[in-house]
Protein backbone atom coordinates (compact mmCIF):
# COMPACT_ATOMS: atom_id res chain seq x y z
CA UNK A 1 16.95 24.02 77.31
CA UNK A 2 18.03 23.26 81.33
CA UNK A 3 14.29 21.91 82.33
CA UNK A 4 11.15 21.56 80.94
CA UNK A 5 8.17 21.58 83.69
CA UNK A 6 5.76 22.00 81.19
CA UNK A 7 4.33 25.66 82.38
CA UNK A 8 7.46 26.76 82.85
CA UNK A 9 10.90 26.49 81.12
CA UNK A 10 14.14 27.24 81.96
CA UNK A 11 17.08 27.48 79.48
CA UNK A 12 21.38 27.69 80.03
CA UNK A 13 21.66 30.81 81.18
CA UNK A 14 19.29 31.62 83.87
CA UNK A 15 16.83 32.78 81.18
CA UNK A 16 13.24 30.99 81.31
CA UNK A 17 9.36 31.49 79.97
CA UNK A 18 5.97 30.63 81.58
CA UNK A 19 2.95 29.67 80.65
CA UNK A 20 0.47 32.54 80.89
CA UNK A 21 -1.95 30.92 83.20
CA UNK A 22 1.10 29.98 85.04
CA UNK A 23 2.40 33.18 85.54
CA UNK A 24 -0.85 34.43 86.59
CA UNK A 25 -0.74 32.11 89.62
CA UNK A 26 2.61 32.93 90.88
CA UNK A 27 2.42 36.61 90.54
CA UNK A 28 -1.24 36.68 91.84
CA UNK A 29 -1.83 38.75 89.30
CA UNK A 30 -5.21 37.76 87.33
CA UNK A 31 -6.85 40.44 85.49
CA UNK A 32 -7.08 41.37 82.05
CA UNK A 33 -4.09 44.10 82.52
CA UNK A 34 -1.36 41.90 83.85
CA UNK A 35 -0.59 40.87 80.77
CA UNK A 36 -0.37 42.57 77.98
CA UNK A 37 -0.78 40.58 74.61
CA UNK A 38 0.54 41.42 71.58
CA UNK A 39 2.40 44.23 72.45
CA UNK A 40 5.29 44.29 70.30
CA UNK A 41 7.62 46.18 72.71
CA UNK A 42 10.14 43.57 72.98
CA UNK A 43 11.56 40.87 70.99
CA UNK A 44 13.14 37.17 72.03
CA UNK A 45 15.58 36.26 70.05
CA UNK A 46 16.77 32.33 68.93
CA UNK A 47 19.65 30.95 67.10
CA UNK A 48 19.34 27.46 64.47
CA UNK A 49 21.92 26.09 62.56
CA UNK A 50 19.31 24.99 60.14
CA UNK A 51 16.99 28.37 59.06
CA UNK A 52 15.37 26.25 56.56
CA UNK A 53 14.22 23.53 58.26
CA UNK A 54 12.98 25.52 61.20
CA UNK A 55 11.06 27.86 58.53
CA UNK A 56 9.48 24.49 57.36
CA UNK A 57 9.13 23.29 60.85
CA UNK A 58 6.70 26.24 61.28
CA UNK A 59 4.93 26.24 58.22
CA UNK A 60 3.82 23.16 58.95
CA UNK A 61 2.32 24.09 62.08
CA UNK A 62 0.17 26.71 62.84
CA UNK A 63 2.46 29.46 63.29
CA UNK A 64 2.03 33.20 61.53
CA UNK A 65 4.96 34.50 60.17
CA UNK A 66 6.18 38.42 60.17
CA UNK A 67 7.72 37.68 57.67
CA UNK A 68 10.39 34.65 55.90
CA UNK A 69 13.48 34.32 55.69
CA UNK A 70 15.60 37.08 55.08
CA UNK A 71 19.14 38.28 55.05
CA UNK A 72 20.46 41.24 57.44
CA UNK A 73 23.11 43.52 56.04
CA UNK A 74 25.44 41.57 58.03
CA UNK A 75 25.00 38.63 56.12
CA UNK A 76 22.85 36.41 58.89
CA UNK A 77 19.44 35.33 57.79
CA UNK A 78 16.82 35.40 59.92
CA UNK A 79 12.75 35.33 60.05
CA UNK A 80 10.02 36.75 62.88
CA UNK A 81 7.31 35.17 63.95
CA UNK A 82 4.46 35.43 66.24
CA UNK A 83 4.35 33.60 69.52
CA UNK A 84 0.47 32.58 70.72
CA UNK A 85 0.79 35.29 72.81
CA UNK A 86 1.25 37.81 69.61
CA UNK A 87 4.84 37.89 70.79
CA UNK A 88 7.49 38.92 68.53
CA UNK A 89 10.10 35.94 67.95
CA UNK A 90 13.45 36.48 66.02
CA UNK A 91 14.86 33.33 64.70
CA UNK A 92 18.33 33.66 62.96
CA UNK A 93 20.85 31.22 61.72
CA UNK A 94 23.57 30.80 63.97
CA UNK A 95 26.59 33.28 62.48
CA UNK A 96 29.23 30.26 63.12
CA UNK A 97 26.61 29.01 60.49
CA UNK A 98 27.04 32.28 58.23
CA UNK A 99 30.71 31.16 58.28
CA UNK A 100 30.90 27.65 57.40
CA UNK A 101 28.07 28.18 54.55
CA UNK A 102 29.50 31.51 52.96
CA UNK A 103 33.07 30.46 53.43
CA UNK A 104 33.71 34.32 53.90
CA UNK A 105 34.97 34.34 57.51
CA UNK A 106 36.99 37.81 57.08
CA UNK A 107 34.49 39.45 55.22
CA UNK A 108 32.42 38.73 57.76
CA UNK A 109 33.71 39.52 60.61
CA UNK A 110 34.28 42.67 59.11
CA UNK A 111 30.79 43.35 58.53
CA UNK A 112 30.01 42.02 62.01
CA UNK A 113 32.22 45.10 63.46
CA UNK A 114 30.59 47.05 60.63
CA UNK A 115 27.34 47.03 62.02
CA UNK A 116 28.54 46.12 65.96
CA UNK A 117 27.40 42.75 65.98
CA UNK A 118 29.99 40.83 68.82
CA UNK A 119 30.25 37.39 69.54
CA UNK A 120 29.94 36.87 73.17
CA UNK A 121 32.78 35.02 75.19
């Protein structure tokens, strides 16, 4: 995270999320269908070198889960959860993380090219 101005926050990256009331103001946009909740048509996506202690970290608050934790074919592990906003929300352990807890670094980087996964530079 770069700032946190409470309605609105901005991460590295030039990527940031606002408040919905927020949001409302600055567009000018008020009614019902300016904002669509619970859509599912898009999903945000987080990294954590801890998956466990996040999952616990949201079980302990008030957070519905899509479902746990659970390992992609590629080997990450990840879980989805709902944002207030019915929001889809992909948390998945960082693959550096994949690495250092399997061991396996070949084997998965192979299975990373498998299924086109890339690291970014």
């Amino acid at each position: 995270m770069q700032y946190d101005c409470g309605e609105n926050v901005a991460f590295k990256g030039g990527f940031a999320i606002h408040d919905q009331t927020h949001f409302q103001k600055i567009t000018g946009k008020v009614n019902s269908e300016a904002i669509q909740l619970d859509s599912n048509s898009f999903e945000l996506y987080f990294e954590t070198d801890s998956i466990e202690e996040t999952s616990d970290m949201f079980h302990h608050q008030d957070v519905q889960f899509i479902h746990e934790i659970k390992k992609q074919p590629w080997g990450q592990r990840v879980m989805r959860i709902y944002d207030p906003d019915r929001h889809l929300i992909e948390i998945g352990e960082t693959m550096e993380a994949v690495f250092a807890f399997t061991g396996k670094d070949f084997h998965w980087k192979k299975s990373l090219e498998k299924h086109r996964c890339r690291k970014s530079l």
